[in-house]
C-alpha atoms as a PDB file:
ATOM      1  CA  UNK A   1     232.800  78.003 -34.928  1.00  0.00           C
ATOM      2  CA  UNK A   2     235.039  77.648 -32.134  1.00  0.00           C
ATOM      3  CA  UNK A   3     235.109  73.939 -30.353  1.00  0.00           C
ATOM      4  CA  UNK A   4     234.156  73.790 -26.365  1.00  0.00           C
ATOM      5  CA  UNK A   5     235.374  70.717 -23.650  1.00  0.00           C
ATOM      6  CA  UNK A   6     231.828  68.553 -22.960  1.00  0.00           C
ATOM      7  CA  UNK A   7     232.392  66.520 -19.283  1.00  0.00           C
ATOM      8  CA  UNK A   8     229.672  64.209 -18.854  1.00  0.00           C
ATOM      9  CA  UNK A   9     229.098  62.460 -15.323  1.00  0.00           C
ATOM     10  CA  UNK A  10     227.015  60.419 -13.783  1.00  0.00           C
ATOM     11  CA  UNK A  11     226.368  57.323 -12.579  1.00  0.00           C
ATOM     12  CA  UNK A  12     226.891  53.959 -13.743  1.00  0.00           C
ATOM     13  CA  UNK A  13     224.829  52.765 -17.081  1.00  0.00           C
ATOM     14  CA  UNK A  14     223.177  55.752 -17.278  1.00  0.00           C
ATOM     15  CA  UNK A  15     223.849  55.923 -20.697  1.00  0.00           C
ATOM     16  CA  UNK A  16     226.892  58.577 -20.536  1.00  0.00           C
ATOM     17  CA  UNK A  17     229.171  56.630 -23.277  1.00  0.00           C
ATOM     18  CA  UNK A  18     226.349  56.276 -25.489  1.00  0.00           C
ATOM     19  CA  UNK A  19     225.806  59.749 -25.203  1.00  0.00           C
ATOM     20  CA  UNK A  20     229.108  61.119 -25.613  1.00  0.00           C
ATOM     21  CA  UNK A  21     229.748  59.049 -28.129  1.00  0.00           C
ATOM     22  CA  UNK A  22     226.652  60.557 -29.998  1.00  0.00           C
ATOM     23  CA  UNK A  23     227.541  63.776 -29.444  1.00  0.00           C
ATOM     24  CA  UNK A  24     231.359  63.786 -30.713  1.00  0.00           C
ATOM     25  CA  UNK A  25     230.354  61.974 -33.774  1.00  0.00           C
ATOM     26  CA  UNK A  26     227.966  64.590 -34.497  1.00  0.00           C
ATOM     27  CA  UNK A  27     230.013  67.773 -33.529  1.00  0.00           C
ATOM     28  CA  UNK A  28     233.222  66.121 -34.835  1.00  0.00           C
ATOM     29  CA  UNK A  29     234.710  65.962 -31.164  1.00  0.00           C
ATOM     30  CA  UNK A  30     236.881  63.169 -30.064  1.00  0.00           C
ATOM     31  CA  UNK A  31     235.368  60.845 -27.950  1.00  0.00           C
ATOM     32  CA  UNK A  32     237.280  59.702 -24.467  1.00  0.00           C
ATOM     33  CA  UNK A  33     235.751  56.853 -22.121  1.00  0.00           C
ATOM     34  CA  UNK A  34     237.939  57.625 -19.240  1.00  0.00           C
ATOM     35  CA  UNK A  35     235.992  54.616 -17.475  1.00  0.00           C
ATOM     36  CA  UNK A  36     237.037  52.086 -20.165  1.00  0.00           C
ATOM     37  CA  UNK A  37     240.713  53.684 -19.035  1.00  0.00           C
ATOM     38  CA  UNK A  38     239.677  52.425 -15.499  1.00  0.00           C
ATOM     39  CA  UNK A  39     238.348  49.085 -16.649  1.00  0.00           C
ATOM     40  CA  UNK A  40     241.203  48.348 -18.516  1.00  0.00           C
ATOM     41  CA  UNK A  41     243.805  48.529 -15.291  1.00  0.00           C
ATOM     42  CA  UNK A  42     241.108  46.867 -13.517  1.00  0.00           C
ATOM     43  CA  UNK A  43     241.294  44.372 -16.480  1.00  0.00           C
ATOM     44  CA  UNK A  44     245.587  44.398 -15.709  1.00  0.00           C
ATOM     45  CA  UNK A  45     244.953  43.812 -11.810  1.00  0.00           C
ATOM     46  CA  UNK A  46     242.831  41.012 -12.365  1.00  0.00           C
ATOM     47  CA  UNK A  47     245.247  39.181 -14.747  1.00  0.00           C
ATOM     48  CA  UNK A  48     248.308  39.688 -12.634  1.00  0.00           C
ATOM     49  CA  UNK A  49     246.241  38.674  -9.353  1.00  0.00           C
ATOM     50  CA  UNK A  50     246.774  41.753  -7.347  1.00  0.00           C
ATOM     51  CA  UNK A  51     242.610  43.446  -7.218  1.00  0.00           C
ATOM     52  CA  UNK A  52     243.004  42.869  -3.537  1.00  0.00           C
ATOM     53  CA  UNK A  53     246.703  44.221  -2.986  1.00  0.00           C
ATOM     54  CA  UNK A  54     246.714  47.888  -4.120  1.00  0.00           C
ATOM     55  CA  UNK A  55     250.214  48.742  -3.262  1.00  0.00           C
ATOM     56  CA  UNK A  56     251.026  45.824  -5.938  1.00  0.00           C
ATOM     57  CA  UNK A  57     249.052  47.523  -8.238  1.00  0.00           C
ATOM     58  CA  UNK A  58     250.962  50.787  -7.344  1.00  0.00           C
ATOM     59  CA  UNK A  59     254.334  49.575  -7.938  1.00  0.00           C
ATOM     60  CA  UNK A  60     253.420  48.307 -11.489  1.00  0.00           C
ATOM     61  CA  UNK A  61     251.218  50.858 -12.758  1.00  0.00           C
ATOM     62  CA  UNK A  62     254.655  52.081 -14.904  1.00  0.00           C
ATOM     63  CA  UNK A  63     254.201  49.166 -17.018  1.00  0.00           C
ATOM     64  CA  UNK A  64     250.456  50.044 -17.881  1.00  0.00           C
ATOM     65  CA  UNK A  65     250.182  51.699 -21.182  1.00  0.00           C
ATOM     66  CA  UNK A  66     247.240  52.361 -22.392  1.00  0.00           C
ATOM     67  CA  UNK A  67     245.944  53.716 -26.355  1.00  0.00           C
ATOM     68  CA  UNK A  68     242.229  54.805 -27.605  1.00  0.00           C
ATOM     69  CA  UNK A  69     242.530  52.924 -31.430  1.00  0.00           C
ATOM     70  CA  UNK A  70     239.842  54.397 -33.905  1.00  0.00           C
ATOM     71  CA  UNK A  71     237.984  51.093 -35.308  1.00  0.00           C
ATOM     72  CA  UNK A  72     236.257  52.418 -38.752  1.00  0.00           C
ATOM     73  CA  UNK A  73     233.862  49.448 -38.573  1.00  0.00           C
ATOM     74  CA  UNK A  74     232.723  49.902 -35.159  1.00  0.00           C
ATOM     75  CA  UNK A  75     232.846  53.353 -35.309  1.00  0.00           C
ATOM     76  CA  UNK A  76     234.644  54.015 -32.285  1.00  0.00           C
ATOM     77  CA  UNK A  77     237.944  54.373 -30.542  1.00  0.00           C
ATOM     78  CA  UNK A  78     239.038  51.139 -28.922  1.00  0.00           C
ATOM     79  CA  UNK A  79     241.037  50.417 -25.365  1.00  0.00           C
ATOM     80  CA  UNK A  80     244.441  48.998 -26.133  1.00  0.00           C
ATOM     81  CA  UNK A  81     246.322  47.594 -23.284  1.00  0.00           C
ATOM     82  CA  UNK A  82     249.930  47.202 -23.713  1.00  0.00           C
ATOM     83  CA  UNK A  83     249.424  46.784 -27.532  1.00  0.00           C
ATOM     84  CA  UNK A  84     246.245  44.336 -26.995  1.00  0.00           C
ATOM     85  CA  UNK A  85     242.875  45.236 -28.055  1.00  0.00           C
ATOM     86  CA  UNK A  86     240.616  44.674 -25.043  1.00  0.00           C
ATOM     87  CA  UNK A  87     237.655  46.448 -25.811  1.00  0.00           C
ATOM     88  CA  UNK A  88     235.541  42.927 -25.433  1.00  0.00           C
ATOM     89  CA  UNK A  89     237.171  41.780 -22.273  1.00  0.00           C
ATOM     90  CA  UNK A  90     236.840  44.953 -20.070  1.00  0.00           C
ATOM     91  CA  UNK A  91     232.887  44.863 -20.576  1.00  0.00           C
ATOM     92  CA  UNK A  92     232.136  41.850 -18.879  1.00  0.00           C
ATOM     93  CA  UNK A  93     230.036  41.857 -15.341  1.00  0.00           C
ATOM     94  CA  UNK A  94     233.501  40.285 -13.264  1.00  0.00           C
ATOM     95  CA  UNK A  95     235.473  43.371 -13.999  1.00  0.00           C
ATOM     96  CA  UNK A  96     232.093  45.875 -13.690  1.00  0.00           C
ATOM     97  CA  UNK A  97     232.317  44.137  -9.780  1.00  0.00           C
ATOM     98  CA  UNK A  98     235.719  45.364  -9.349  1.00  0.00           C
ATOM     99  CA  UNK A  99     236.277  48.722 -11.068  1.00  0.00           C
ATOM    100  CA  UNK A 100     234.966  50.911  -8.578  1.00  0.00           C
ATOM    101  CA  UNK A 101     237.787  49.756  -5.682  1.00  0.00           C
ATOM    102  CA  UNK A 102     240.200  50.217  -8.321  1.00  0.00           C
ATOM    103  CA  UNK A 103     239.289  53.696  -9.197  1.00  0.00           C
ATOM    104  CA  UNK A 104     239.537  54.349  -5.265  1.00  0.00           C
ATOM    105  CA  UNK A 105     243.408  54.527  -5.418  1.00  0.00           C
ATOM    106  CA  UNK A 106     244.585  57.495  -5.685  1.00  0.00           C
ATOM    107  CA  UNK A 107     247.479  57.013  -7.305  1.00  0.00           C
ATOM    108  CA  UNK A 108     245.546  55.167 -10.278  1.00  0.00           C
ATOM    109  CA  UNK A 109     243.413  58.254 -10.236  1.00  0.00           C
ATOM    110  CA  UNK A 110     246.376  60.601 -10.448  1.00  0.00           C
ATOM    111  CA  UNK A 111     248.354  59.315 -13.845  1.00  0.00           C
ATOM    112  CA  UNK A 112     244.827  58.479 -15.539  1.00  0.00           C
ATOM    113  CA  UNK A 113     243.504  62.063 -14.883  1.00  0.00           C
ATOM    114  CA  UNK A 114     246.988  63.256 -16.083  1.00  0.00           C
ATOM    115  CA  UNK A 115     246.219  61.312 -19.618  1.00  0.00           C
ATOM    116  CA  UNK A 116     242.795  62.369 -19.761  1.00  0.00           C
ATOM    117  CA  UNK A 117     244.080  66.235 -19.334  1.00  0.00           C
ATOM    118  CA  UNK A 118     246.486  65.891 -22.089  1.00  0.00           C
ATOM    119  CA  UNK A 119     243.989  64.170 -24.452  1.00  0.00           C
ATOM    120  CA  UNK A 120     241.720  67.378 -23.605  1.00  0.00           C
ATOM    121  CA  UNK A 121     244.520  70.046 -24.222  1.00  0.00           C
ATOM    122  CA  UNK A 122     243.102  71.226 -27.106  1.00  0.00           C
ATOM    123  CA  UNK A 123     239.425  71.127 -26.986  1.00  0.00           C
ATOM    124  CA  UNK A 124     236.960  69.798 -29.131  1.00  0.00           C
ATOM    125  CA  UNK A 125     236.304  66.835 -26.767  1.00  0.00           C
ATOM    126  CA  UNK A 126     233.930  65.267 -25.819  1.00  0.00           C
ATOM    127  CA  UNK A 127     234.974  62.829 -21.932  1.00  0.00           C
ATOM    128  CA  UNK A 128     232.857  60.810 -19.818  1.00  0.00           C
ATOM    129  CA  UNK A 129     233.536  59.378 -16.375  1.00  0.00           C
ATOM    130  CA  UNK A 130     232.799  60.127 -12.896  1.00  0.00           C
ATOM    131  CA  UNK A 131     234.859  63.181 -12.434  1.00  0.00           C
ATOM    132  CA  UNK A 132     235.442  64.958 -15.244  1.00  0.00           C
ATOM    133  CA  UNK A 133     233.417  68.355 -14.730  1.00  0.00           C
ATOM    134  CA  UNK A 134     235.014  68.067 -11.041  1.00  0.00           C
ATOM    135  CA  UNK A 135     238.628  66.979 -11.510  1.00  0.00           C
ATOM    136  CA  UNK A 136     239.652  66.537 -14.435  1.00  0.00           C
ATOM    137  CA  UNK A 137     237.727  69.751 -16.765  1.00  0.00           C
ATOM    138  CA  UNK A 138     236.859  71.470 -13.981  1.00  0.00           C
ATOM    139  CA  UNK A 139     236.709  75.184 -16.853  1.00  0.00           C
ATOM    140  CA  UNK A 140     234.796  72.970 -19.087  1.00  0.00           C
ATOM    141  CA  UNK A 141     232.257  74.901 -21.296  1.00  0.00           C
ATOM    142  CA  UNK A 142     229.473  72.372 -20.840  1.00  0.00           C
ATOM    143  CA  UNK A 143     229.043  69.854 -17.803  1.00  0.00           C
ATOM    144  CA  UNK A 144     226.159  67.373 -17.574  1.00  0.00           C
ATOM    145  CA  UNK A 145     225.601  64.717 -14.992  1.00  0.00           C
ATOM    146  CA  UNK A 146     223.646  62.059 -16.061  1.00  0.00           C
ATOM    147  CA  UNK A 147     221.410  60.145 -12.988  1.00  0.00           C
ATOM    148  CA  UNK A 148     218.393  57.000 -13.152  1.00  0.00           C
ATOM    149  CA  UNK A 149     216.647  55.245 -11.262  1.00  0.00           C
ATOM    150  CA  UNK A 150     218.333  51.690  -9.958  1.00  0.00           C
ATOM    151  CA  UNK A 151     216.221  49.840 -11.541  1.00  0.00           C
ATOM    152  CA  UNK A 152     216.273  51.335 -14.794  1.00  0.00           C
ATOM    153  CA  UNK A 153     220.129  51.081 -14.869  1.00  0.00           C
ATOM    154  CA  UNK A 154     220.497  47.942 -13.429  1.00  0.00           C
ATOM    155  CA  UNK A 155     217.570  46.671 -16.488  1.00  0.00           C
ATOM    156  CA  UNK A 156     219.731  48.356 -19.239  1.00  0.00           C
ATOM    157  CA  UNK A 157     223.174  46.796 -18.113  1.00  0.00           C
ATOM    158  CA  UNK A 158     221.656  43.585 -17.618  1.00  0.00           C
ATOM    159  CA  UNK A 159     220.243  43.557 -20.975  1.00  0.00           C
ATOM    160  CA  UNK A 160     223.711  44.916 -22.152  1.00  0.00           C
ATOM    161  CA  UNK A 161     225.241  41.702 -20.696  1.00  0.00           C
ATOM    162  CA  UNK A 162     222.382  39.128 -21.944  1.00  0.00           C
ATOM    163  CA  UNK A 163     223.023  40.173 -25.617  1.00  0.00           C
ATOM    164  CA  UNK A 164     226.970  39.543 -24.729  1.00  0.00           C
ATOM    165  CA  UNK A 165     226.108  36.211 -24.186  1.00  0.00           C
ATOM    166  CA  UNK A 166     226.668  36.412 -20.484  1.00  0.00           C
ATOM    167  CA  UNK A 167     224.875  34.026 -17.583  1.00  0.00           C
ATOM    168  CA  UNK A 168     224.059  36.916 -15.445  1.00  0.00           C
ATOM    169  CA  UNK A 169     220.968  37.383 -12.875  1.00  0.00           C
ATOM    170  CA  UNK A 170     218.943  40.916 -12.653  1.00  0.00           C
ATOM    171  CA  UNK A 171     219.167  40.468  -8.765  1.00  0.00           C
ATOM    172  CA  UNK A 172     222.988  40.430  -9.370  1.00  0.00           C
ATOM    173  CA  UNK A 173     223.237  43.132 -11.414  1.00  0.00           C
ATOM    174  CA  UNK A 174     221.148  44.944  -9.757  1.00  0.00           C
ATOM    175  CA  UNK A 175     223.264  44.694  -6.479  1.00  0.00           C
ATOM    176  CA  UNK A 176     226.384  45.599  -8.584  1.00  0.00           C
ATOM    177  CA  UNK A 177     225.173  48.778  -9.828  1.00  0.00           C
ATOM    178  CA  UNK A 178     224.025  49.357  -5.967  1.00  0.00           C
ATOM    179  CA  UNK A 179     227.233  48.664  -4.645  1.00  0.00           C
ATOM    180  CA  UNK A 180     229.235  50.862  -7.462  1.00  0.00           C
ATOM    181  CA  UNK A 181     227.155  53.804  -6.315  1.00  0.00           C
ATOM    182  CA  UNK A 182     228.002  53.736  -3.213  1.00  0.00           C
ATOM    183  CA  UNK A 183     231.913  53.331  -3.697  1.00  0.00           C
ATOM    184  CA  UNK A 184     231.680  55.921  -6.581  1.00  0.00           C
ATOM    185  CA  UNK A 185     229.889  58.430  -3.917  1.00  0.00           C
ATOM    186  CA  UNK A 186     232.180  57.958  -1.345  1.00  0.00           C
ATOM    187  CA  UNK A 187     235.636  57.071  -2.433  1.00  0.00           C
ATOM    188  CA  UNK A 188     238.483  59.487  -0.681  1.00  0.00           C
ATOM    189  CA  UNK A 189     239.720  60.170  -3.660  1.00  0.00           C
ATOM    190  CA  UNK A 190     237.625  62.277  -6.366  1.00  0.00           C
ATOM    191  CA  UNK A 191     234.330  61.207  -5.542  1.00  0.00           C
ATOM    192  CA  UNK A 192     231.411  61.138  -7.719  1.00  0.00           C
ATOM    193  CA  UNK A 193     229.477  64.486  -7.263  1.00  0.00           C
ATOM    194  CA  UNK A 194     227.223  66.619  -9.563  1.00  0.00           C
ATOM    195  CA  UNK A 195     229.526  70.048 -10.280  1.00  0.00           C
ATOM    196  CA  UNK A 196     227.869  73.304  -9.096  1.00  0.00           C
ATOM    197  CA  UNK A 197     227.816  74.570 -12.810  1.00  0.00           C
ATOM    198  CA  UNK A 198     226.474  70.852 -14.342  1.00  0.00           C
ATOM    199  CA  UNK A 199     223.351  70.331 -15.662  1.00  0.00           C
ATOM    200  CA  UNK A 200     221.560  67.509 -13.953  1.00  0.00           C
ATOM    201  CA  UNK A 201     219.845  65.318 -16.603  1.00  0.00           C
ATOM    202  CA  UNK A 202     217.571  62.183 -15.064  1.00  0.00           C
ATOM    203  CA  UNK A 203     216.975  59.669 -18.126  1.00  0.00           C
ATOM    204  CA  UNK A 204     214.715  57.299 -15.671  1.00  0.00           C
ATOM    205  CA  UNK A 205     211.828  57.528 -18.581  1.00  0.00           C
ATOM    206  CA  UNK A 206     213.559  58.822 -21.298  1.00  0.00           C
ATOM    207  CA  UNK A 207     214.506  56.892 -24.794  1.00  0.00           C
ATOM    208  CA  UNK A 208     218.606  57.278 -26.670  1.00  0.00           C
ATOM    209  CA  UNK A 209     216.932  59.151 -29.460  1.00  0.00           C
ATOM    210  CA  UNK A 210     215.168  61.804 -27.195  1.00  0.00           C
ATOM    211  CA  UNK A 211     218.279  62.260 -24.695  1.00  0.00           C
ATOM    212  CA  UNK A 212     220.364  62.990 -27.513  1.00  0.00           C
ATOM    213  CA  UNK A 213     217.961  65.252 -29.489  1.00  0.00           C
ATOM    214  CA  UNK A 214     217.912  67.812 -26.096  1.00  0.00           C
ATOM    215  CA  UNK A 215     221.567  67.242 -24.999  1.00  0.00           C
ATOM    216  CA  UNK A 216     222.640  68.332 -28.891  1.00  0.00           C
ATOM    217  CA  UNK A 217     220.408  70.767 -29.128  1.00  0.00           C
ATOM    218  CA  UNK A 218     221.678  72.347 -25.300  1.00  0.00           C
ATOM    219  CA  UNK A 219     225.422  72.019 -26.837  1.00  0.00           C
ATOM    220  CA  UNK A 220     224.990  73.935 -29.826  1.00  0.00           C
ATOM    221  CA  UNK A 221     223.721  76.885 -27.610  1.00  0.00           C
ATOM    222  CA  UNK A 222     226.392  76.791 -26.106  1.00  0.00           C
ATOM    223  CA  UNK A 223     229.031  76.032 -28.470  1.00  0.00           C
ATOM    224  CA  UNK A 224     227.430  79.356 -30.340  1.00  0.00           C
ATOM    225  CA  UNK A 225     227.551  81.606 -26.960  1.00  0.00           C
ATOM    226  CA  UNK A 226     231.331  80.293 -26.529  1.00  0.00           C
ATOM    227  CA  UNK A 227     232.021  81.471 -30.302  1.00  0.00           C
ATOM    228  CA  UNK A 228     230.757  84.789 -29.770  1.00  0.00           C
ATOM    229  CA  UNK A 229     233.222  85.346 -26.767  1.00  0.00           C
ATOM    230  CA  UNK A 230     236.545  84.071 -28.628  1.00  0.00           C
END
């Protein structure tokens, strides 16, 4: 059976990682979290001291190099940075508050969206971000943009970060994932927006086990209706 491109968007912690990774593990994609490719220059920015002074960032984004590293006990590729496994490190709350003004600049946008292409040359992936069915797959056999309430996002991430071990407020997370929707939405550059041709898919009252039951289920349809046109 031939293998389709899946581009899932959406807003933050609606559950789009979780997801995708779901769905390549089941399908036998490979799995790309283009926002823990964000995160992790975010994660550079903040360690050289230059989140506030993009054209820094700019100027030194030839010495980023970045690597998904399969980790058979997690189960899951991780983010290398320069060699240095920072999966752990670009999860945390500080770098959630300043990942969204870092995605703004364009010229961060343009040489991750050229690595994300070349990962997805061949197919049989399975990306997640906040532009892939409009950027970066824009041809992609299967789009869905994944929305929930506030509240219900803000309640997963901050039980996310509890369980981390991190000294975080709801009101403060809450206010984060406000504040990254409305950079997201209207950034210059690529902004987050629902494709004409994605599915919309609202997970406000939904469970992981039901959301990836219909979203597996939707994929093989149209993985099959792909197969019969090659």
């Amino acid at each position: 059976m031939g293998k389709i491109t899946i581009a899932i968007d959406g807003f933050s912690s609606t559950g789009k990682s979780t997801l995708a990774k779901q769905l390549a593990k089941k399908l036998e994609y490979i799995y790309v979290d283009t926002g823990a490719m964000y995160r992790a220059v975010t994660l550079f920015a903040m360690r050289n001291g230059i989140v506030e002074n993009p054209g820094a960032l700019v100027k030194l984004l030839p010495e980023i190099h970045l690597k998904f590293i399969y980790n058979k006990d997690a189960g899951y590729a991780e983010m290398y940075l320069n060699g240095e496994n920072i999966e752990a490190d670009i999860r945390t709350l500080e770098v959630s508050k300043f990942v969204s003004k870092i995605a703004e600049i364009g010229e961060v946008r343009q040489k991750l969206v050229e690595m994300q292409r070349e990962m997805g040359r061949e197919k049989g992936i399975v990306m997640d971000g906040r532009d892939i069915g409009t950027v970066v797959f824009p041809d992609a056999e299967l789009k869905i943009f994944m929305t929930a309430s506030p509240d219900a996002r803000a309640a997963r991430r901050y039980k996310e970060l509890l369980d981390r071990g991190e000294n975080v407020s709801y009101n403060e997370v809450l206010k984060n994932v406000r504040e990254r929707d409305h950079i997201d939405s209207n950034r210059t550059f690529s902004p987050l927006k629902k494709a004409n041709d994605a599915i919309a898919f609202d997970n406000t009252d939904m469970g992981l086990q039901e959301q990836f039951e219909r979203m597996y289920n939707y994929a093989l349809r149209v993985v099959k209706k792909f197969s019969e046109k090659t």
